[in-house]
C-alpha atoms as a PDB file:
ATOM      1  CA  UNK A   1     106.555 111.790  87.208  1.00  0.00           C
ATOM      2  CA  UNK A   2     103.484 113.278  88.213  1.00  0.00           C
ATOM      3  CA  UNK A   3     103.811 115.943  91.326  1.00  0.00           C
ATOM      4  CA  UNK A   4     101.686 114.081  93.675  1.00  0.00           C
ATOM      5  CA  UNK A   5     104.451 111.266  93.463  1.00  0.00           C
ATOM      6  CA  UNK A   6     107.080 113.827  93.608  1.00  0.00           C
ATOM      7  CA  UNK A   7     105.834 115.566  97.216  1.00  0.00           C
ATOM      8  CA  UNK A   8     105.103 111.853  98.078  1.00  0.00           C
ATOM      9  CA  UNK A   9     108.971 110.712  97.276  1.00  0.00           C
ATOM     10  CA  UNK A  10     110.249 113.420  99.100  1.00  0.00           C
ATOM     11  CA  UNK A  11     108.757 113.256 102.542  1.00  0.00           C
ATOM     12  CA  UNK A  12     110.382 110.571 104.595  1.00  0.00           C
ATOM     13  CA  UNK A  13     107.972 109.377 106.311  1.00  0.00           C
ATOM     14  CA  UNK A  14     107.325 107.599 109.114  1.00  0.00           C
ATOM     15  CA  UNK A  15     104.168 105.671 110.546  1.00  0.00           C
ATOM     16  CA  UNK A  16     101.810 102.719 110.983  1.00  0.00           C
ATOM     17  CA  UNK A  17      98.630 100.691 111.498  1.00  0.00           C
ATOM     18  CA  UNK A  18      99.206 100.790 115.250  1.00  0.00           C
ATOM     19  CA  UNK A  19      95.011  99.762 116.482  1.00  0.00           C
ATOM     20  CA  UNK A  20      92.823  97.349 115.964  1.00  0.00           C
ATOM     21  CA  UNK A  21      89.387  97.444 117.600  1.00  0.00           C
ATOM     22  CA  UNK A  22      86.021  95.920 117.563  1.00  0.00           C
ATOM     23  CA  UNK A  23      83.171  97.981 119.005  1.00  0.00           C
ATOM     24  CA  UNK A  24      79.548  96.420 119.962  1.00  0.00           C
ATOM     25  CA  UNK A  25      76.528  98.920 119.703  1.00  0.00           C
ATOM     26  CA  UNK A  26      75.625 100.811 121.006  1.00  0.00           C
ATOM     27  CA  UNK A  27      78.965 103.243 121.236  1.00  0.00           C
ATOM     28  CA  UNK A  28      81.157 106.006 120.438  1.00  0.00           C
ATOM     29  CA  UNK A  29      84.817 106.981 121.318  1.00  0.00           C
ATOM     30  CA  UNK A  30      86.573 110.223 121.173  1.00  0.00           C
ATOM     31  CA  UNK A  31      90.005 109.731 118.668  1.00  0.00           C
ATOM     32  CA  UNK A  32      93.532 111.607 118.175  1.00  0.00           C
ATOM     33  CA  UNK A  33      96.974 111.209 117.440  1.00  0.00           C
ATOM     34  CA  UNK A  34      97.438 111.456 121.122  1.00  0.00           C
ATOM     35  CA  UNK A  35      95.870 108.480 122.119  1.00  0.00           C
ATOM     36  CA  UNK A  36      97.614 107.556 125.867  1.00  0.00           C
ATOM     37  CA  UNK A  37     101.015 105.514 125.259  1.00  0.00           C
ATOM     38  CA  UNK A  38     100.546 105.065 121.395  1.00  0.00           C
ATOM     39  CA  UNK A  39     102.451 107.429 119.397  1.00  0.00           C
ATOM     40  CA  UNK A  40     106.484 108.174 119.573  1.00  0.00           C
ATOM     41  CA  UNK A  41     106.432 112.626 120.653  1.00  0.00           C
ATOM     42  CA  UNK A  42     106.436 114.695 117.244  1.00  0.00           C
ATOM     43  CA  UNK A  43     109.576 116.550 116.391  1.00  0.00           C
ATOM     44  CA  UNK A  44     109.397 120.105 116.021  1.00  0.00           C
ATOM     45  CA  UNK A  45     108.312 120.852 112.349  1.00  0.00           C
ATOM     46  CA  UNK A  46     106.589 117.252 111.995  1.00  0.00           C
ATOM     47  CA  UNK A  47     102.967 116.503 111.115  1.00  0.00           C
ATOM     48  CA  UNK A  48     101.053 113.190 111.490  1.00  0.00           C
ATOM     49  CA  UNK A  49      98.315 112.048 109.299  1.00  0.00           C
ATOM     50  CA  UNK A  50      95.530 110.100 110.798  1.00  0.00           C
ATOM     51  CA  UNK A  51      93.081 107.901 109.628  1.00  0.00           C
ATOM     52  CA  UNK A  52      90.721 105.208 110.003  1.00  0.00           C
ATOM     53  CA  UNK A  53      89.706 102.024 107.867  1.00  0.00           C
ATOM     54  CA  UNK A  54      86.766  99.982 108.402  1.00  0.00           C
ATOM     55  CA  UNK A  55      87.042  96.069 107.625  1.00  0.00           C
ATOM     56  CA  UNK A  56      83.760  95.194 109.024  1.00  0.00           C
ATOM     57  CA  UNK A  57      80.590  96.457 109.975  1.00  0.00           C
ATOM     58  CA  UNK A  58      79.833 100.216 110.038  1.00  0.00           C
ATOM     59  CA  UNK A  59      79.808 103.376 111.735  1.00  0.00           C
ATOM     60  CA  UNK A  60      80.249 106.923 111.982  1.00  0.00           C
ATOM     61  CA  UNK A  61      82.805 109.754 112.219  1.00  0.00           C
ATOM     62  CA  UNK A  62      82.256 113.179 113.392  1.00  0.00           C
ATOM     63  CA  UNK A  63      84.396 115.949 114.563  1.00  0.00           C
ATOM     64  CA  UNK A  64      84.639 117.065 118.351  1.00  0.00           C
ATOM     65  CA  UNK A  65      83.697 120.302 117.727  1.00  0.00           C
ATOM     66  CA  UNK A  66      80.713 119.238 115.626  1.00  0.00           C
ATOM     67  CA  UNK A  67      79.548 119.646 111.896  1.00  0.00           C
ATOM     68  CA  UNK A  68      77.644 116.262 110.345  1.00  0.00           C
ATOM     69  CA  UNK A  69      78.116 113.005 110.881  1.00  0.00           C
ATOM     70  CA  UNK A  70      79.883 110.640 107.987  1.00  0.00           C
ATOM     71  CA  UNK A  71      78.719 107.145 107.700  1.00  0.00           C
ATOM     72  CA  UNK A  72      81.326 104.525 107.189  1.00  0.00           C
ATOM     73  CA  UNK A  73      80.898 101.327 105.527  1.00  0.00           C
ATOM     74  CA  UNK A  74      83.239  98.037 105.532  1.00  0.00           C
ATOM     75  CA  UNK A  75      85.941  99.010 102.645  1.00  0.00           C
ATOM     76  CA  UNK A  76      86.059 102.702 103.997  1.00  0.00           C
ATOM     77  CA  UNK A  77      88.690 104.924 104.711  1.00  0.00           C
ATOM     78  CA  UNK A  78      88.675 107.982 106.481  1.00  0.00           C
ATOM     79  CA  UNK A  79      91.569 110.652 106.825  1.00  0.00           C
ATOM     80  CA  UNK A  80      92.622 113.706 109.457  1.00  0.00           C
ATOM     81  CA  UNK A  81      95.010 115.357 107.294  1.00  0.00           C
ATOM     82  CA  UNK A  82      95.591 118.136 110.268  1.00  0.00           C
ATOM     83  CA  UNK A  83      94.569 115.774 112.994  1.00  0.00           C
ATOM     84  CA  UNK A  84      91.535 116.964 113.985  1.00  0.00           C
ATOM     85  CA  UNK A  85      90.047 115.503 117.143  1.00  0.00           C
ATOM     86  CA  UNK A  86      86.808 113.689 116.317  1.00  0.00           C
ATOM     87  CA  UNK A  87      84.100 110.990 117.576  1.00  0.00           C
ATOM     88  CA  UNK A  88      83.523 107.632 116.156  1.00  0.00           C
ATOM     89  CA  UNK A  89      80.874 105.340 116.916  1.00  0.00           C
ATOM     90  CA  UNK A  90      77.428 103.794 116.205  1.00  0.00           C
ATOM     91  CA  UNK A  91      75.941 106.638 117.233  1.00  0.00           C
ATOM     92  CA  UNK A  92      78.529 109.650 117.990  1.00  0.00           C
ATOM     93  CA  UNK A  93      75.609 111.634 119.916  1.00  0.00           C
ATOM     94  CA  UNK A  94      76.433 109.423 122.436  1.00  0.00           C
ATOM     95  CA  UNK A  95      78.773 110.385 125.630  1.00  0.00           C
ATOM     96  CA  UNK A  96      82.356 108.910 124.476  1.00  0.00           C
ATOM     97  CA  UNK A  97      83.583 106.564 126.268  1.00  0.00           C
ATOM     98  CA  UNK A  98      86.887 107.183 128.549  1.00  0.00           C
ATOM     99  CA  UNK A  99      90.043 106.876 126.009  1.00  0.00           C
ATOM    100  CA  UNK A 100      92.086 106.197 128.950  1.00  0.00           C
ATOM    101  CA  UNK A 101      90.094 103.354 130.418  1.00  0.00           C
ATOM    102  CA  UNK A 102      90.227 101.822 126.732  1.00  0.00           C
ATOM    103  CA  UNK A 103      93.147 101.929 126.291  1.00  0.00           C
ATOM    104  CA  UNK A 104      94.216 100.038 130.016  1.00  0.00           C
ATOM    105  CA  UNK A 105      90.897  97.589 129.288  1.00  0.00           C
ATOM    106  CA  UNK A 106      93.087  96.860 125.852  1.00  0.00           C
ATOM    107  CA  UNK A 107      94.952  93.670 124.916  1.00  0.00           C
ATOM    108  CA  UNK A 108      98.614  95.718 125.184  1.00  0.00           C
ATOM    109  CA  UNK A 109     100.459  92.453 125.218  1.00  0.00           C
ATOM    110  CA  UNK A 110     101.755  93.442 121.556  1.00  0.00           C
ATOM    111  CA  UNK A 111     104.568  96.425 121.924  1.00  0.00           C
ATOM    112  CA  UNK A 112     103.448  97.280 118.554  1.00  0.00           C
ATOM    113  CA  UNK A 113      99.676  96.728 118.024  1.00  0.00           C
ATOM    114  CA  UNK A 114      96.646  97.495 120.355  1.00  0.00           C
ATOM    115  CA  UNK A 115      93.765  95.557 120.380  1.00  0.00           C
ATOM    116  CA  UNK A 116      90.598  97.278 121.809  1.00  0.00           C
ATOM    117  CA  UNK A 117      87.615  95.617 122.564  1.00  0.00           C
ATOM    118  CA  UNK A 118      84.329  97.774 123.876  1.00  0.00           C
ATOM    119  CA  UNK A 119      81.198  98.660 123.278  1.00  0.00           C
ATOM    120  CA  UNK A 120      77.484  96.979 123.963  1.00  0.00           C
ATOM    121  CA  UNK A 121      76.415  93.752 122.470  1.00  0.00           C
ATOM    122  CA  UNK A 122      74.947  94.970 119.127  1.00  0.00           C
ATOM    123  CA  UNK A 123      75.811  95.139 116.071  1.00  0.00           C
ATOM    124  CA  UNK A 124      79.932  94.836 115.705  1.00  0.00           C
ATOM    125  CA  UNK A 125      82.083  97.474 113.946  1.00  0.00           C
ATOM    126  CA  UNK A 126      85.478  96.388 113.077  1.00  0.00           C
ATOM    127  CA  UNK A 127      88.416  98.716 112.306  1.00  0.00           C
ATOM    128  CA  UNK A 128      92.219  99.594 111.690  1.00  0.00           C
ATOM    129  CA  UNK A 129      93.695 103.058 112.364  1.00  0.00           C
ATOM    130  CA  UNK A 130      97.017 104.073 111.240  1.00  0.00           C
ATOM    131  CA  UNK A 131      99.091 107.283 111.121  1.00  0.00           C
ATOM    132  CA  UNK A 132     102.175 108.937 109.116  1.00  0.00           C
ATOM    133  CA  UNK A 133     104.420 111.149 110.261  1.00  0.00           C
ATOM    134  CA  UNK A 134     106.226 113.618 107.810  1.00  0.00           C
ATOM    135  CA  UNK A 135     108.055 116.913 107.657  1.00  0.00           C
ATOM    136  CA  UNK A 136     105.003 119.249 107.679  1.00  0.00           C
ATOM    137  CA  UNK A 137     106.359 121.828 104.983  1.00  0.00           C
ATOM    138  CA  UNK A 138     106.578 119.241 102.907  1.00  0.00           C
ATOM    139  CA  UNK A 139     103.236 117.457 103.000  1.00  0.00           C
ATOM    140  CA  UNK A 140     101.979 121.692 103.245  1.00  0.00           C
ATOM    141  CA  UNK A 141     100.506 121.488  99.902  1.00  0.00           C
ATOM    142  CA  UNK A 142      98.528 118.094 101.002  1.00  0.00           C
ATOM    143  CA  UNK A 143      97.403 118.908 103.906  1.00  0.00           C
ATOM    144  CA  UNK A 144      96.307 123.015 103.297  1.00  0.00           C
ATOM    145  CA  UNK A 145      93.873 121.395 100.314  1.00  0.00           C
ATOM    146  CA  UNK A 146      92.111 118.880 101.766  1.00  0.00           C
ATOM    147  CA  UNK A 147      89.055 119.102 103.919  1.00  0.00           C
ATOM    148  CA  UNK A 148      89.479 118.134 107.791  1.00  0.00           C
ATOM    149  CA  UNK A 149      88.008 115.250 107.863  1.00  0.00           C
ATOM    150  CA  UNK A 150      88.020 113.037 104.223  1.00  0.00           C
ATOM    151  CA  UNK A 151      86.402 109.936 103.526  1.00  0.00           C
ATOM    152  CA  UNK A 152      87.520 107.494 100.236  1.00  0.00           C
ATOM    153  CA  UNK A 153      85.103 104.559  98.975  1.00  0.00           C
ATOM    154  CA  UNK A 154      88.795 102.585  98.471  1.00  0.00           C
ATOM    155  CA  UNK A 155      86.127  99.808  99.303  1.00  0.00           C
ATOM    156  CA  UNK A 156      84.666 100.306  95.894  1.00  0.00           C
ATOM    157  CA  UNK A 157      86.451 100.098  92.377  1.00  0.00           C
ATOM    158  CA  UNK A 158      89.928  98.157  91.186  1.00  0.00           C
ATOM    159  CA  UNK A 159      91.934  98.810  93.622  1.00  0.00           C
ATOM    160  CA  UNK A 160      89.414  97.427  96.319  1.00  0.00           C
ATOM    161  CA  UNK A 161      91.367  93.807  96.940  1.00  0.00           C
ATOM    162  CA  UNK A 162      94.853  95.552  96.913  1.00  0.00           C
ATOM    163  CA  UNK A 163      93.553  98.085  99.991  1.00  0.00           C
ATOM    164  CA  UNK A 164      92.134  95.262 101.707  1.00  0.00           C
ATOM    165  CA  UNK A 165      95.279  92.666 101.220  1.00  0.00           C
ATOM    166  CA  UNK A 166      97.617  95.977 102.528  1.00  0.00           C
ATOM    167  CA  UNK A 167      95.440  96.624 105.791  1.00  0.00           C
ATOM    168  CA  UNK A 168      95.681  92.893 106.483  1.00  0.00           C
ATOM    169  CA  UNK A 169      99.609  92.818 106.147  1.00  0.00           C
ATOM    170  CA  UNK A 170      99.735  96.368 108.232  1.00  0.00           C
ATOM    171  CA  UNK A 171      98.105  94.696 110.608  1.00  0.00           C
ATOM    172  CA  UNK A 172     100.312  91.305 110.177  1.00  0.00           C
ATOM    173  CA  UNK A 173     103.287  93.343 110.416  1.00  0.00           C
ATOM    174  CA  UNK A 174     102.303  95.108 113.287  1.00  0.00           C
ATOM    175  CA  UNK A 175     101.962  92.517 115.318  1.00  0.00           C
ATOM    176  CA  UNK A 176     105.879  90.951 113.939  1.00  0.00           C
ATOM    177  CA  UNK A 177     109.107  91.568 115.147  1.00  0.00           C
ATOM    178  CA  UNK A 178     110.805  90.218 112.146  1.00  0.00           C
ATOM    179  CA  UNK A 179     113.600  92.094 111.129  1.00  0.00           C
ATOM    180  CA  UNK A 180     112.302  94.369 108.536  1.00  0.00           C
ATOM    181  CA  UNK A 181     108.560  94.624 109.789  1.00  0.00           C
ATOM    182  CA  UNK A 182     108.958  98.530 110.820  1.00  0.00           C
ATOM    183  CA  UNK A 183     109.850  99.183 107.905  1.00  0.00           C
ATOM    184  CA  UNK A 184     106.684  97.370 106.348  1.00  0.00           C
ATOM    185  CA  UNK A 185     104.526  99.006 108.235  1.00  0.00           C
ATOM    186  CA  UNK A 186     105.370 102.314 107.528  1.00  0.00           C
ATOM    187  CA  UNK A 187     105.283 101.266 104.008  1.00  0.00           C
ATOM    188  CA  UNK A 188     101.423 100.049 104.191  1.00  0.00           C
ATOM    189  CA  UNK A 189     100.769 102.777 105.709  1.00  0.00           C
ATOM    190  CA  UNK A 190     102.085 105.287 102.964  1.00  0.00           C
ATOM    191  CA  UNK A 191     100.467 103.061 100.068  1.00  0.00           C
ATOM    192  CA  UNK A 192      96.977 103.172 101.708  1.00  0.00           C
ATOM    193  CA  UNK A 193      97.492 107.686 102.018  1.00  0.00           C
ATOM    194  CA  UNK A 194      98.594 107.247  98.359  1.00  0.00           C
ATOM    195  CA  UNK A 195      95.519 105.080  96.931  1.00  0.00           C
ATOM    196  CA  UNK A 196      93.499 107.610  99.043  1.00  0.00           C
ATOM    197  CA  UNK A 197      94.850 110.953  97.214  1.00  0.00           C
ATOM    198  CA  UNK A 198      94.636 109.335  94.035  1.00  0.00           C
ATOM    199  CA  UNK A 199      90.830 108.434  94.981  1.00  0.00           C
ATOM    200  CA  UNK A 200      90.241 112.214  96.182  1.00  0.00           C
ATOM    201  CA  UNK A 201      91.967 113.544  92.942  1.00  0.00           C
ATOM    202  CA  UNK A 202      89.565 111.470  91.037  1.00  0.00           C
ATOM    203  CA  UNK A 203      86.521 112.112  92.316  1.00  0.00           C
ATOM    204  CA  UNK A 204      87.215 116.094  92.025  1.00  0.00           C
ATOM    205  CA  UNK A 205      84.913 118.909  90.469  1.00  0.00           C
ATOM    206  CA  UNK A 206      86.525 119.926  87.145  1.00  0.00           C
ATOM    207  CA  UNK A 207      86.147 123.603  88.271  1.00  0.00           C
ATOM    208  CA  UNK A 208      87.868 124.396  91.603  1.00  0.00           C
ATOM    209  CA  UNK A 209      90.930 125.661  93.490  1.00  0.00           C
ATOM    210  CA  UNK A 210      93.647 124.724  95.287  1.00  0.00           C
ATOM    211  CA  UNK A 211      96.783 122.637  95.132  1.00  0.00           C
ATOM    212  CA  UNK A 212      94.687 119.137  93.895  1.00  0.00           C
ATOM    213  CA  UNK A 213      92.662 121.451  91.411  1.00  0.00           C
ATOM    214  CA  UNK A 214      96.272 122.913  90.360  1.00  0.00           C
ATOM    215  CA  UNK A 215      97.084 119.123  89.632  1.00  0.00           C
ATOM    216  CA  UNK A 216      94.548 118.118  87.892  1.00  0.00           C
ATOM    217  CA  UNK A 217      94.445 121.418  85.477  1.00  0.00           C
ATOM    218  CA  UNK A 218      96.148 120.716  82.588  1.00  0.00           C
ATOM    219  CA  UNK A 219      98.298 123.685  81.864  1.00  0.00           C
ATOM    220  CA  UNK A 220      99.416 124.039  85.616  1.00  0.00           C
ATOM    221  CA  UNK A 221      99.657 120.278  86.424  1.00  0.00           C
ATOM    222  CA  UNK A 222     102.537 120.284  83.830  1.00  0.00           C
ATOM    223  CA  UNK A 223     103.963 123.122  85.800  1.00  0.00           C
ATOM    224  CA  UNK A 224     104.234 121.520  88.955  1.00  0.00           C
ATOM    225  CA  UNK A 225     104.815 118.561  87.774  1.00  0.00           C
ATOM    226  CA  UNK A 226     108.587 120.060  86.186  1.00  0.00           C
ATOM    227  CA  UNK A 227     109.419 121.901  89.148  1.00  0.00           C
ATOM    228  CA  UNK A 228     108.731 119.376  91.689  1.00  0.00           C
ATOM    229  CA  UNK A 229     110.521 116.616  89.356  1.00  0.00           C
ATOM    230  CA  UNK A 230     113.627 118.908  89.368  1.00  0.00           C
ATOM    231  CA  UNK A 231     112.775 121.553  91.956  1.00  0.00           C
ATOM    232  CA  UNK A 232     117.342 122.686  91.993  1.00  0.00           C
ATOM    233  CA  UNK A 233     117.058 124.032  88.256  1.00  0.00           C
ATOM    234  CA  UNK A 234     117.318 126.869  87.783  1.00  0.00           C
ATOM    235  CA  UNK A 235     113.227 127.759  87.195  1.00  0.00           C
ATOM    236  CA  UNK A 236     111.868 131.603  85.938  1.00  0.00           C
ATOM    237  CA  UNK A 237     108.220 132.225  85.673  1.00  0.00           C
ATOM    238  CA  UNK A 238     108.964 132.031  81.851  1.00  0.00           C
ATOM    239  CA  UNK A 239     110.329 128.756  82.018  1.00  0.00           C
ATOM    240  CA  UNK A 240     107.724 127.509  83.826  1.00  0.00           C
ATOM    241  CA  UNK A 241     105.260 129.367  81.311  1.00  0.00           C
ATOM    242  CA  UNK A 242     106.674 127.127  78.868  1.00  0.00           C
ATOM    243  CA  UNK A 243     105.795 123.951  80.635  1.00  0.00           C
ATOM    244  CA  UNK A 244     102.553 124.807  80.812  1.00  0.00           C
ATOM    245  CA  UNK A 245     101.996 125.940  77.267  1.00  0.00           C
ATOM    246  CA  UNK A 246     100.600 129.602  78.520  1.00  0.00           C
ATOM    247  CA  UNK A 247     101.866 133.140  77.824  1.00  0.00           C
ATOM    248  CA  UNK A 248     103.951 134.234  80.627  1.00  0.00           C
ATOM    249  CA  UNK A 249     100.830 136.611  82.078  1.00  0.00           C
ATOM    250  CA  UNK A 250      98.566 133.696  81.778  1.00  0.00           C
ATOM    251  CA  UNK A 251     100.503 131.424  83.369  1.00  0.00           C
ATOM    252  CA  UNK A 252     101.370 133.459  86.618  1.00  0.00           C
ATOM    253  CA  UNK A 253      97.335 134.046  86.990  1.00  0.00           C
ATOM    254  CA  UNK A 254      96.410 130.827  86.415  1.00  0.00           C
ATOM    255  CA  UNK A 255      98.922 129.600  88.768  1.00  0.00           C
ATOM    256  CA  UNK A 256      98.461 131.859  91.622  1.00  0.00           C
ATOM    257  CA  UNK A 257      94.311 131.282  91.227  1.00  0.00           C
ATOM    258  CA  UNK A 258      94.811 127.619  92.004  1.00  0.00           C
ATOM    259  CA  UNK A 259      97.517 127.235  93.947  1.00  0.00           C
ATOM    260  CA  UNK A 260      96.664 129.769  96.090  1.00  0.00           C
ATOM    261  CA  UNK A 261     100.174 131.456  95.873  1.00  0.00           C
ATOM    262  CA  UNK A 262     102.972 133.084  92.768  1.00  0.00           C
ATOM    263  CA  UNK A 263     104.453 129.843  90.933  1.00  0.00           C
ATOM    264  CA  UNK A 264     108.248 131.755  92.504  1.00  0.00           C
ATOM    265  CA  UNK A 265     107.096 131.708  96.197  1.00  0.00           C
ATOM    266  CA  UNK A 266     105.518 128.098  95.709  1.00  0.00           C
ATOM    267  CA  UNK A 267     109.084 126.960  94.293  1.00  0.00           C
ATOM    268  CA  UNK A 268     110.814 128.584  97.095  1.00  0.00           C
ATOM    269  CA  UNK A 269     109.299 127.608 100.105  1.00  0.00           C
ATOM    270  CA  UNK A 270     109.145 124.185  98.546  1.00  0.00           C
ATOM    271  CA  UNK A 271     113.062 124.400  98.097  1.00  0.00           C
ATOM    272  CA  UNK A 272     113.249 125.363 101.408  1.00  0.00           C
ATOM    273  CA  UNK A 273     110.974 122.289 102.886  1.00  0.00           C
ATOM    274  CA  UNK A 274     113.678 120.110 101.385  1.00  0.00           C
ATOM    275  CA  UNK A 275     116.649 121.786 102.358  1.00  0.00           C
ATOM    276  CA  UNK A 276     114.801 121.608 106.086  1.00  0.00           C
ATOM    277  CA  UNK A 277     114.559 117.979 105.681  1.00  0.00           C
ATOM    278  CA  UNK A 278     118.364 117.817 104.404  1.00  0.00           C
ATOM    279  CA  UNK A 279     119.358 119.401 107.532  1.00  0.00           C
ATOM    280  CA  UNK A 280     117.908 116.685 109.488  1.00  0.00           C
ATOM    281  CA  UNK A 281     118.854 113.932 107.078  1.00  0.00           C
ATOM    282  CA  UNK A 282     122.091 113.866 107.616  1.00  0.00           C
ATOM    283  CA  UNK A 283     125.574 115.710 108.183  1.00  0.00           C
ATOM    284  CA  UNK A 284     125.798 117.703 105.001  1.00  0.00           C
ATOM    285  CA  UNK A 285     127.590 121.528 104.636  1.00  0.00           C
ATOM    286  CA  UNK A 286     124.745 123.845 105.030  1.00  0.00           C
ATOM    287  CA  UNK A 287     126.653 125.515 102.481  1.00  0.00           C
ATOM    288  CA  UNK A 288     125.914 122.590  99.842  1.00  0.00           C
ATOM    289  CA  UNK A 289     122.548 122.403 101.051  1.00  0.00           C
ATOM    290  CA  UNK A 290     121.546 125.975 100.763  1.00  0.00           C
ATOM    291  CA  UNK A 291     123.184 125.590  96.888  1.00  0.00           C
ATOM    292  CA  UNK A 292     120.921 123.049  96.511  1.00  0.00           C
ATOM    293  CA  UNK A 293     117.695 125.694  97.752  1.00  0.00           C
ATOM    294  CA  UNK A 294     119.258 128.369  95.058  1.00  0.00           C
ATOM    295  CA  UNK A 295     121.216 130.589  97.476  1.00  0.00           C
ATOM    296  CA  UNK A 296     124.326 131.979  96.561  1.00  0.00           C
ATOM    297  CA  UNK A 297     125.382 132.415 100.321  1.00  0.00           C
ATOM    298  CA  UNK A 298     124.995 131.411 103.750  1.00  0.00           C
ATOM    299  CA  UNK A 299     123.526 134.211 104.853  1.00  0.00           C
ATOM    300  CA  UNK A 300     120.871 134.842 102.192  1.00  0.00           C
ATOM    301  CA  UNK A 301     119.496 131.535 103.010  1.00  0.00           C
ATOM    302  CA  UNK A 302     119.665 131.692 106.855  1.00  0.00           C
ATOM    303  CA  UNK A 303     117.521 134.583 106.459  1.00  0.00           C
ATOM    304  CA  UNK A 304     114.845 133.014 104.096  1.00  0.00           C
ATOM    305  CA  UNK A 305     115.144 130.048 106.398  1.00  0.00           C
ATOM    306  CA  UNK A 306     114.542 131.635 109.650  1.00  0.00           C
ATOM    307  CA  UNK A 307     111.420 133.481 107.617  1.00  0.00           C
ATOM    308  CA  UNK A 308     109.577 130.412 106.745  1.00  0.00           C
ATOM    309  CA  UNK A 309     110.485 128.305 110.082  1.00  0.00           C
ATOM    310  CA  UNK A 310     111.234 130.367 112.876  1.00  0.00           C
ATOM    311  CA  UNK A 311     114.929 129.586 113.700  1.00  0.00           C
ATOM    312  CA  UNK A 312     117.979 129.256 111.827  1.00  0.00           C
ATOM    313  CA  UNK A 313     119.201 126.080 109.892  1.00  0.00           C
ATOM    314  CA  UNK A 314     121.411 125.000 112.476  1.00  0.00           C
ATOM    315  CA  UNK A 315     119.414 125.642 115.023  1.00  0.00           C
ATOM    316  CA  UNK A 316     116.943 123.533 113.131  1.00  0.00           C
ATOM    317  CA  UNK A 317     118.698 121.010 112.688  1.00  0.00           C
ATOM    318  CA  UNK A 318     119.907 120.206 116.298  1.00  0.00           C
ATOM    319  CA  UNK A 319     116.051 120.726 117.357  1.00  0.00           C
ATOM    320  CA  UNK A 320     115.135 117.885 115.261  1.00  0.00           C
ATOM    321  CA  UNK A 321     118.015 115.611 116.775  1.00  0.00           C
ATOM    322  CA  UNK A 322     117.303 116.354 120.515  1.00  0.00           C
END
């Protein structure tokens, strides 16, 4: 399996298409994660993923603290990989409007969906936002390589009836209280952020860097691709050389220009994003779980813990069950 499905697999995630809004020209809204009375609070170590996808109509997107405008067209998607606050609109040079006073004018009859009407009486805009929440050491490589704000044409190309069909049931879903219909909806969610990254992969330079360009590079694509497929064996630079067909020099340059980071440091802290989401998972020995990482002892990988998150693996995992 490829390592995009891999870091995928292992982030549990958690999410939804939780709006649905039609806007009349002329207008413009300011947009977060922290919409008023929306979102569940974020654990500490958790990330959320926000975008936007356009059914109807069109409009633009623009981050709050400026930079050019991207136009939207029905079929679009756009994504916040580090939540970035930003303005959409018909025209986002306009004053927002008050996301408070939205959000009370809204149709909140739905515990699960919002439906937001606004705007002047010209030309309607149509769209769906979801989010996804993950364990943010895990989605790290994800979200440290792509841009702040990313649009996808998932309008355009093969997979353009599928995207539409799954914002249709997200928003179905949303509005259900059928047993089974969170679950759905996170699921919709995920599939949409998946056909997206396998978009933005696609449409990538063939000379580049970073994690994606890592990916896509033929020598250290097979790399990552064996150590996030089996990320507890027991993995030496030469080893990995091997994967990737390239002398053991080669190999740790080649790496370390695209990834941004030694092939042994990207293993560990990904070992340790894992083991941080084992902690949380469920009630295993920290013993077993620090095996798991590659640590012979306790101690050894409290320390490396602590290091990369700030407190100690128990301590982490109470935090992320308070």
């Amino acid at each position: 399996m490829d390592a995009l499905s891999e870091v995928l697999r292992a982030v549990r995630l958690d999410g939804a298409v939780y709006l649905a809004a039609e806007f009349g020209a002329p207008w413009c809204m300011r947009a977060s994660y922290g919409l008023p009375g929306v979102h569940r609070a974020l654990r500490p170590g958790e990330h959320v993923v926000y975008f936007h996808h356009v059914t109807e109509g069109a409009c633009r997107v623009r981050l709050a603290e400026g930079g050019a405008p991207v136009e939207l067209s029905a079929g679009d998607v756009i994504l916040f990989p580090r939540d970035d606050h930003h303005l959409v609109g018909s025209d986002v040079h306009l004053a927002p409007a008050d996301t408070d006073a939205l959000v009370s004018a809204a149709d909140l009859s739905d515990p699960h969906l919002i439906r937001m009407r606004a705007g002047g009486d010209g030309e309607k805009t149509r769209f769906v936002c979801s989010y996804l929440i993950g364990q943010r050491a895990l989605l790290r490589p994800l979200i440290e390589t792509l841009p702040p704000m990313l649009r996808v044409g998932v309008g355009e190309g093969p997979a353009s009836g599928l995207v539409r069909e799954l914002m249709r049931t997200g928003v179905r879903e949303s509005a259900s209280e059928a047993t089974g219909s969170g679950s759905a909806r996170v699921k919709v969610a995920e599939l949409l952020f998946v056909e997206a990254m396998r978009r933005y992969v696609a449409t990538l330079p063939p000379v580049g860097a970073g994690w994606f360009a890592g990916l896509r590079d033929a020598h250290v694509g097979r790399a990552l691709s064996a150590l996030h497929g089996r990320p507890e064996h027991d993995w030496t630079v030469d080893a990995l050389a091997r994967e990737a067909a390239l002398s053991r020099s080669s190999f740790g340059e080649r790496f370390a220009e695209l990834v941004g980071e030694p092939p042994m440091v990207y293993l560990t802290r990904w070992r340790l994003a894992l083991a941080a989401q084992a902690l949380r998972a469920h009630d295993e020995a920290i013993a077993r779980i620090a095996e798991r990482a590659g640590y012979d002892s306790n101690a050894a990988f409290g320390r490396a813990f602590k290091r990369e998150f700030g407190v100690p693996p128990a301590a982490w995992r109470r935090l992320g069950r308070a």
